[in-house]
Protein backbone atom coordinates (compact mmCIF):
# COMPACT_ATOMS: atom_id res chain seq x y z
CA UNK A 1 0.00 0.00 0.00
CA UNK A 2 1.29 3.54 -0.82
CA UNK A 3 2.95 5.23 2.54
CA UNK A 4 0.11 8.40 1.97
CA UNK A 5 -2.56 6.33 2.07
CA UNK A 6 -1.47 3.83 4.95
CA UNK A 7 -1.15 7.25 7.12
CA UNK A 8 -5.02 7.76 5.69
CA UNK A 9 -5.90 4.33 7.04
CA UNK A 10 -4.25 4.98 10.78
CA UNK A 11 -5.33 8.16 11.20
CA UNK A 12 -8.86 6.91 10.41
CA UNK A 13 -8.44 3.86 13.01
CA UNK A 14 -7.00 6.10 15.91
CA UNK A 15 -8.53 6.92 18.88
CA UNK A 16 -6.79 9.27 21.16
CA UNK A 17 -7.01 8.39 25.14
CA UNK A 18 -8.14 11.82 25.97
CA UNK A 19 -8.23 15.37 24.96
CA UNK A 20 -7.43 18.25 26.49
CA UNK A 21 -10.07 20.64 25.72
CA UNK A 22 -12.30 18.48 28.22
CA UNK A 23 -9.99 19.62 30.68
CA UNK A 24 -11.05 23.13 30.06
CA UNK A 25 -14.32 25.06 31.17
CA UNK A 26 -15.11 28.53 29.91
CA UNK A 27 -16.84 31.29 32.05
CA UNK A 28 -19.87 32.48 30.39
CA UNK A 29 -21.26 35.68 30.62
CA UNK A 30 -25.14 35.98 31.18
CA UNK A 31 -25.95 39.68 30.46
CA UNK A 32 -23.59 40.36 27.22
CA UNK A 33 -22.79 43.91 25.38
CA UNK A 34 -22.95 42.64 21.97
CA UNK A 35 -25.83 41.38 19.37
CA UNK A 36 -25.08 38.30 18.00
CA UNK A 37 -24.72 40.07 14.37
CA UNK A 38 -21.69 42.69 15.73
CA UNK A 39 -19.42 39.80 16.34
CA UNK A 40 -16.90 39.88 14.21
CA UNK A 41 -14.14 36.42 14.15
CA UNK A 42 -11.99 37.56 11.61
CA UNK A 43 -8.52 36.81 12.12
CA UNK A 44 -4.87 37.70 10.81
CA UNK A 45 -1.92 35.60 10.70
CA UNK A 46 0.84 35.55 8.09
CA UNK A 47 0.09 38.09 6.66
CA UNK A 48 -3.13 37.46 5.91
CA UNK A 49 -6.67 38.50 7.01
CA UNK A 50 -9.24 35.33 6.55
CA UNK A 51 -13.15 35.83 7.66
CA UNK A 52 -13.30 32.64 9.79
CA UNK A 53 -11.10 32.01 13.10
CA UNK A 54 -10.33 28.34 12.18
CA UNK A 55 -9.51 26.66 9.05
CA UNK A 56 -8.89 23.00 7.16
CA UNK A 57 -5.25 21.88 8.20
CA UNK A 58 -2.38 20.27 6.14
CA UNK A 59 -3.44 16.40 5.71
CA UNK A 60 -2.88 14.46 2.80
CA UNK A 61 -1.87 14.26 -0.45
CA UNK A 62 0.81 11.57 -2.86
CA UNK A 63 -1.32 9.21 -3.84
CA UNK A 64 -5.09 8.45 -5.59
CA UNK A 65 -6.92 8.61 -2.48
CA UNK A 66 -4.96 11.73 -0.89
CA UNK A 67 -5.84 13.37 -4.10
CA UNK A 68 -9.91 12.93 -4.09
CA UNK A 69 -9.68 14.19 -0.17
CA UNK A 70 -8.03 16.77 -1.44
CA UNK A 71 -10.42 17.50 -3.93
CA UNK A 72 -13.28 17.12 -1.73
CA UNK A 73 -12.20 19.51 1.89
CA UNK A 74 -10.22 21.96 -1.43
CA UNK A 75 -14.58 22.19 -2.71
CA UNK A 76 -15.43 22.71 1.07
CA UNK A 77 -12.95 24.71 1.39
CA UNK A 78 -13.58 27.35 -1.54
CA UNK A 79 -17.79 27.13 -1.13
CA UNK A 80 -17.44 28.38 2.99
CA UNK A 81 -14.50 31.03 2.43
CA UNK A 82 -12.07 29.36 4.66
CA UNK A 83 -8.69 28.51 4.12
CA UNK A 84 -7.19 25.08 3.02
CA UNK A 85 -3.71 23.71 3.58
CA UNK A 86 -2.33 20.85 1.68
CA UNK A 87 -0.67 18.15 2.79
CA UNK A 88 3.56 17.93 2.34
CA UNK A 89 4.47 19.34 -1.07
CA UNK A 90 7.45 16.50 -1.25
CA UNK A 91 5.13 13.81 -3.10
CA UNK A 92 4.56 15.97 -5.73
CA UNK A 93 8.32 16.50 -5.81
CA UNK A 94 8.90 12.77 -5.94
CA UNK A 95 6.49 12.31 -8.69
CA UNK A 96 6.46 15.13 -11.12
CA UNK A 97 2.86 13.00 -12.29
CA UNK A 98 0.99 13.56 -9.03
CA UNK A 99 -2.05 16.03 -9.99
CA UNK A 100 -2.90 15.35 -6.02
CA UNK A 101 -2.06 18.98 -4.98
CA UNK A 102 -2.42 20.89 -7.72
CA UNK A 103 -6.23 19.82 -8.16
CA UNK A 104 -7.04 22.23 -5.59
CA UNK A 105 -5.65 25.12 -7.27
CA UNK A 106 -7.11 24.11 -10.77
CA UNK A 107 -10.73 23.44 -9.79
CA UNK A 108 -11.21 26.06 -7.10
CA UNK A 109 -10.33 29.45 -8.49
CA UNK A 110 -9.72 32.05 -5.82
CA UNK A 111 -9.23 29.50 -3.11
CA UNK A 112 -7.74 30.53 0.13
CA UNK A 113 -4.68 28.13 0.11
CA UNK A 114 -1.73 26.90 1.73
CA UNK A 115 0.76 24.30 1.29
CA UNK A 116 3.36 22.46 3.50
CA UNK A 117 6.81 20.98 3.51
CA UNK A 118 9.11 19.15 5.50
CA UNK A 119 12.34 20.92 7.46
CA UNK A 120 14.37 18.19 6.38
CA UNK A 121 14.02 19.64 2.60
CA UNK A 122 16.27 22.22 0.87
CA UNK A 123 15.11 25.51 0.42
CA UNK A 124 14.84 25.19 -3.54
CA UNK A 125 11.89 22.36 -2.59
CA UNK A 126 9.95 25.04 -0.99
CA UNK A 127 10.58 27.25 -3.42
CA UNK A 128 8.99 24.78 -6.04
CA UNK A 129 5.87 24.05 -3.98
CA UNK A 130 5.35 27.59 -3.73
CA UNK A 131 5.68 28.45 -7.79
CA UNK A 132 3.54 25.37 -8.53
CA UNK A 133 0.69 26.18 -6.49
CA UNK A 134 1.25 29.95 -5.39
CA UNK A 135 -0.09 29.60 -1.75
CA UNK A 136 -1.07 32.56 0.69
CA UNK A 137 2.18 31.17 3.01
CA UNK A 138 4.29 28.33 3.19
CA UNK A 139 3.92 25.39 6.36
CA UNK A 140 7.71 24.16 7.26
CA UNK A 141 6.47 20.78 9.39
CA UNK A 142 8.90 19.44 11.99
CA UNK A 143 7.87 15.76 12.85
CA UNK A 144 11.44 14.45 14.87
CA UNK A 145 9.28 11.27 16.76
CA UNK A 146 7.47 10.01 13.70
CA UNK A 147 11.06 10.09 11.50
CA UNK A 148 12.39 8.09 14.25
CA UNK A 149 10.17 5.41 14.26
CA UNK A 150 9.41 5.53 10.95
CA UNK A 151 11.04 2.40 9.20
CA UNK A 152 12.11 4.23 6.78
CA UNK A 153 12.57 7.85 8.34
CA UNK A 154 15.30 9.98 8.51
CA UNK A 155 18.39 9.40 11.20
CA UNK A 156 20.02 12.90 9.86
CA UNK A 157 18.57 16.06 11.49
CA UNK A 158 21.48 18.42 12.46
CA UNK A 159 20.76 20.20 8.85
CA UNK A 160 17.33 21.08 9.96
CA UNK A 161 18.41 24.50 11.33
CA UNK A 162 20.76 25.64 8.52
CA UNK A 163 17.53 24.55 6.76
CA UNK A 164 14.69 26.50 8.12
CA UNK A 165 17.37 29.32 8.01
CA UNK A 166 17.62 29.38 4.18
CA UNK A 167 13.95 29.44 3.83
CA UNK A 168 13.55 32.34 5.45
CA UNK A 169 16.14 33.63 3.51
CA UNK A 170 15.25 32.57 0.16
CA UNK A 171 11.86 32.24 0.34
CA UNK A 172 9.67 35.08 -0.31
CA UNK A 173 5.50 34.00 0.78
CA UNK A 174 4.98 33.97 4.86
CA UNK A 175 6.65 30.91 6.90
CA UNK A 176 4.92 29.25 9.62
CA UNK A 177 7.01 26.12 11.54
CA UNK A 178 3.91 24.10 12.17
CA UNK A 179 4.77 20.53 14.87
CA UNK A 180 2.63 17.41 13.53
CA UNK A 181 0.66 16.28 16.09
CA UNK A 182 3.45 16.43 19.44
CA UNK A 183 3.15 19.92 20.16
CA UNK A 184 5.81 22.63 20.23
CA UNK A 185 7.46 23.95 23.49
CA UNK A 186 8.66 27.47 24.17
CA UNK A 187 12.24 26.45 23.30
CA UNK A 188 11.34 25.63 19.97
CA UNK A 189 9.48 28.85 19.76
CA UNK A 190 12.05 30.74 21.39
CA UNK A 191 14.90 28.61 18.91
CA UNK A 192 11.72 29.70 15.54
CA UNK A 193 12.01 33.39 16.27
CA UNK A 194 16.12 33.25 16.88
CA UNK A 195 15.84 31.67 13.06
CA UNK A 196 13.91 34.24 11.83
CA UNK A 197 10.28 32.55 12.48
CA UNK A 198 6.88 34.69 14.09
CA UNK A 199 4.31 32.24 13.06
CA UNK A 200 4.34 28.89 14.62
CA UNK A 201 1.21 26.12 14.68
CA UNK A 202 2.18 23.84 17.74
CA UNK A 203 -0.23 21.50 16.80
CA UNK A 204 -0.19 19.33 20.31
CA UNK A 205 -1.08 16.00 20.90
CA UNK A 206 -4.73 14.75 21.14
CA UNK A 207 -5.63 14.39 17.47
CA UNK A 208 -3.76 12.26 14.89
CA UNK A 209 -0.89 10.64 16.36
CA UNK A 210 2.10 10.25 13.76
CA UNK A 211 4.03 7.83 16.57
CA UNK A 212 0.76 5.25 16.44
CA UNK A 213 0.64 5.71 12.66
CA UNK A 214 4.05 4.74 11.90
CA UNK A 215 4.38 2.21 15.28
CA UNK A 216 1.15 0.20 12.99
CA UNK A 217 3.27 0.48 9.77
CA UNK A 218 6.13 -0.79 11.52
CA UNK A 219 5.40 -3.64 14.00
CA UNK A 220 4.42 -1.52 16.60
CA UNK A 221 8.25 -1.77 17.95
CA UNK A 222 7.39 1.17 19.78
CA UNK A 223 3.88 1.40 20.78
CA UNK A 224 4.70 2.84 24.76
CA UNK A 225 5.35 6.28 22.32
CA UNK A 226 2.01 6.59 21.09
CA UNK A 227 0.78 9.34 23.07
CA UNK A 228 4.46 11.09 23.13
CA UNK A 229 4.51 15.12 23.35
CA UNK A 230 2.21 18.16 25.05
CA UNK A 231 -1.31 18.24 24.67
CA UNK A 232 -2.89 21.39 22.55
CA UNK A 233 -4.16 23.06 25.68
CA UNK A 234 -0.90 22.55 27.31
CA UNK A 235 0.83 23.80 25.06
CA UNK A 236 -0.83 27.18 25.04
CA UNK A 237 -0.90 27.55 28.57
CA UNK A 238 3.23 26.72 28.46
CA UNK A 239 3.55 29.68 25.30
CA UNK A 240 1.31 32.52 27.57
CA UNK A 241 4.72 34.32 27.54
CA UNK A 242 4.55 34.25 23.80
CA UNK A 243 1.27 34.98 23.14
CA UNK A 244 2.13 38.98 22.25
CA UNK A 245 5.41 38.40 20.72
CA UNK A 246 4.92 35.49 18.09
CA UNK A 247 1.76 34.28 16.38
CA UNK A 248 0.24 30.98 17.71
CA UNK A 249 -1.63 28.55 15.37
CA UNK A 250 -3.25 25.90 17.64
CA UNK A 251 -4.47 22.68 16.21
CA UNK A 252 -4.51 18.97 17.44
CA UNK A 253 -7.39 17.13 18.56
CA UNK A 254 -9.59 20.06 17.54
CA UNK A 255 -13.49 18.52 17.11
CA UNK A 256 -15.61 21.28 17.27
CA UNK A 257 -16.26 25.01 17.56
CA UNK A 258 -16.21 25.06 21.28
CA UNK A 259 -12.51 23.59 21.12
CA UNK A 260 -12.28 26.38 18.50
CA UNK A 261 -13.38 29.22 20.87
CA UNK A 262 -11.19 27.74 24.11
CA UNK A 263 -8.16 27.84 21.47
CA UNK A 264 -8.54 31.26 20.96
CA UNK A 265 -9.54 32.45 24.58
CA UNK A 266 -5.76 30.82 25.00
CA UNK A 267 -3.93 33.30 22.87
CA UNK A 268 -3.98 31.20 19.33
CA UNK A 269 -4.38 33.33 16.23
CA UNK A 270 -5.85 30.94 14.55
CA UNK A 271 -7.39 27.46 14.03
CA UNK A 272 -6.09 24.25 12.28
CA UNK A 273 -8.23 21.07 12.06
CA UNK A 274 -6.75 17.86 10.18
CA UNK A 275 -7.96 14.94 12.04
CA UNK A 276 -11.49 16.16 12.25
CA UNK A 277 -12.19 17.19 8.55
CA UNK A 278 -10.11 13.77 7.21
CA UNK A 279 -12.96 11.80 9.19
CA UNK A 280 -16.10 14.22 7.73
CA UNK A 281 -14.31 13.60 4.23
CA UNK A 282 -14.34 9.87 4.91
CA UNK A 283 -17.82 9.36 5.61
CA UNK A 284 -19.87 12.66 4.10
CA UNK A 285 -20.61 14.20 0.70
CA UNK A 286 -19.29 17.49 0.13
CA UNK A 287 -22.44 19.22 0.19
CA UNK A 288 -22.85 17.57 3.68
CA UNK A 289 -19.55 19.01 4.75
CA UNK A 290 -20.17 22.32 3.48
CA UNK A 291 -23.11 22.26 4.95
CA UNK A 292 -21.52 21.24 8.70
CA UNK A 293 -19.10 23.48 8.38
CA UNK A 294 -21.10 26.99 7.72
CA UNK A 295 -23.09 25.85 10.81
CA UNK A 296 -19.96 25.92 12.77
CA UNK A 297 -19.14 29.74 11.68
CA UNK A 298 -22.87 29.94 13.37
CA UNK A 299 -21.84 27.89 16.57
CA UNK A 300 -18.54 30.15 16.70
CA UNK A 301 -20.41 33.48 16.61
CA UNK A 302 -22.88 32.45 18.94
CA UNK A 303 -20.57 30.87 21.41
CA UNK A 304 -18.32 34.11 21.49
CA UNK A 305 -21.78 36.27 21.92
CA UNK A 306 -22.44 33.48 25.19
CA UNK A 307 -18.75 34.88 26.34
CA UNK A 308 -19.66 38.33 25.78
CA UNK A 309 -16.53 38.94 23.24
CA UNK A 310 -17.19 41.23 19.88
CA UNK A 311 -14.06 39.94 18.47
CA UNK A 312 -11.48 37.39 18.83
CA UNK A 313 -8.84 39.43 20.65
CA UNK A 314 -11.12 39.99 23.46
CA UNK A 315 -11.79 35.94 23.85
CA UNK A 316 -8.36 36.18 25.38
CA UNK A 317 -10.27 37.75 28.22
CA UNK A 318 -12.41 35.00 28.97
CA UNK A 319 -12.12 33.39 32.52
CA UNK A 320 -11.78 29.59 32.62
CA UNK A 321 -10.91 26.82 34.69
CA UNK A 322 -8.96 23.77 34.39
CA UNK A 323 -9.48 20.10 35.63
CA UNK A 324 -7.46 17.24 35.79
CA UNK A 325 -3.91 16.21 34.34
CA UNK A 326 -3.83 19.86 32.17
CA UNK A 327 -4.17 21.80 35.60
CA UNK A 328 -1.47 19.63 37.13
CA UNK A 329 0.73 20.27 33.81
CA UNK A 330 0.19 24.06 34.25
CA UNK A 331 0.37 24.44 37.97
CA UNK A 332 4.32 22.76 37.50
């Protein structure tokens, strides 16, 4: 079976063992300022300002069954005015006859769209992924754990630096260092900006785990590393510091608009969800999707109205409380 569509199969069989949103209650406010029609949950990140707070993450793409997901959230995508991110560009690279990513470009004209590629790469890859399918910004995905169990991952990483450096140098759309599913602590934030970085999705742990995937394509030598990294939630609370000097994209184990909302009330920018839509893609038509997912811009405005916030930035002054092993995370 082709590696892309194995990962499809895993991700579709995993079930995290918990996620940290639940550990996470919002204050609500019972006599708000705002109509529900003044809310406004636009957002800006990379240099660009999209309508919607949250958006479809990179996923798939490499193979015949990458490319008709593609096709599918791309459709969802374009009809709701949110963005789309593809998968890793370096399957295209491999395969100069893979139509898998640029099939969202070709059939969705104006699409809000982003693509992805991996730090291991040289520069000049990026800069290929970014003529081919001229994206809003370009995702530079670290994934250490799932290269090391991968069977056939890379043992090399010491170039990764001098890497990310010459993309930042070279390459000319907005960068954003996005983790993979193990979340991203404020070392590696602190190490992004040093590099040249602002944008960073930490993408934490409680969605699609890459160490389960690759443990199932490989034996499961290493299955005690499953649940490896920082939850989502944890990871925001750990980045508060950061919150004002880089821009956070959460995502990981996002489900819903009211893990949407508590993202934001956290400090994140922005929105990613991967897992979430590869599941509606698997078992809905696209008019079904489109249809779930302009009810969530609905469930996002009226949640925000419930939390008396007009706009995004003023989530971040919503009062919450934590439960269970995220408070005893944060409280260390």
């Amino acid at each position: 079976m082709n590696r892309k569509d194995e990962h499809i199969k895993y991700a579709l069989k995993y079930e995290s063992t918990g996620n940290s949103f639940d550990d996470m209650e919002l204050i609500q406010c019972s006599i708000p300022k705002y109509n529900l029609e003044e809310i406004d949950m636009s957002v800006n990140f990379a240099e660009n300002t999209f309508e919607y707070p949250f958006f479809i993450n990179a996923m798939t793409g490499g193979s015949k069954k990458g490319k008709e997901i593609n096709r599918k959230l791309a459709k969802v995508a374009k009809e709701c005015n949110i963005l789309f991110v593809t998968g890793s560009y370096s399957a295209a690279l491999k395969n100069p006859d893979d139509d898998s990513f640029e099939v969202v470009r070709k059939e969705n004209k104006g699409l809000l769209l982003g693509t992805n590629i991996g730090a291991d790469k040289n520069y000049t890859a990026g800069m290929k992924a970014v003529e081919d399918l001229k994206p809003l910004f370009l995702q530079i995905h670290v994934n250490l754990m799932q290269e090391l169990i991968m069977p056939e991952g890379s043992r090399n990483f010491n170039e990764w630096e001098k890497n990310i450096v010459d993309f930042v140098k070279n390459i000319k759309v907005p960068l954003i260092l996005k983790e993979v599913g193990f979340g991203m602590s404020p070392e590696t934030v602190k190490k992004g900006m040093e590099l040249g970085l602002k944008t960073f999705d930490i993408s934490g742990r409680g969605g699609t785990s890459f160490a389960y995937i690759e443990n199932m394509r490989g034996e499961n030598r290493f299955s005690y590393l499953n649940e490896w990294g920082q939850s989502t939630v944890s990871c925001l609370l750990g980045l508060k510091d950061y919150i004002n000097k880089a821009e956070i994209i959460a995502s990981g184990g996002v489900r819903h608009p009211l893990d949407i909302i508590k993202a934001l009330v956290l400090g994140a920018k922005a929105v990613g969800l991967s897992g979430t839509m590869l599941r509606l893609a698997e078992n809905n038509s696209t008019e079904e999707i489109i249809e779930i997912v302009n009810s969530w811009k609905e469930e996002c405005r009226m949640i925000m109205c419930a939390l008396n916030a007009k706009n995004v930035k003023e989530l971040q002054n919503v009062k919450y409380v934590l439960y269970g092993k995220t408070k005893e995370f944060y409280l260390k």
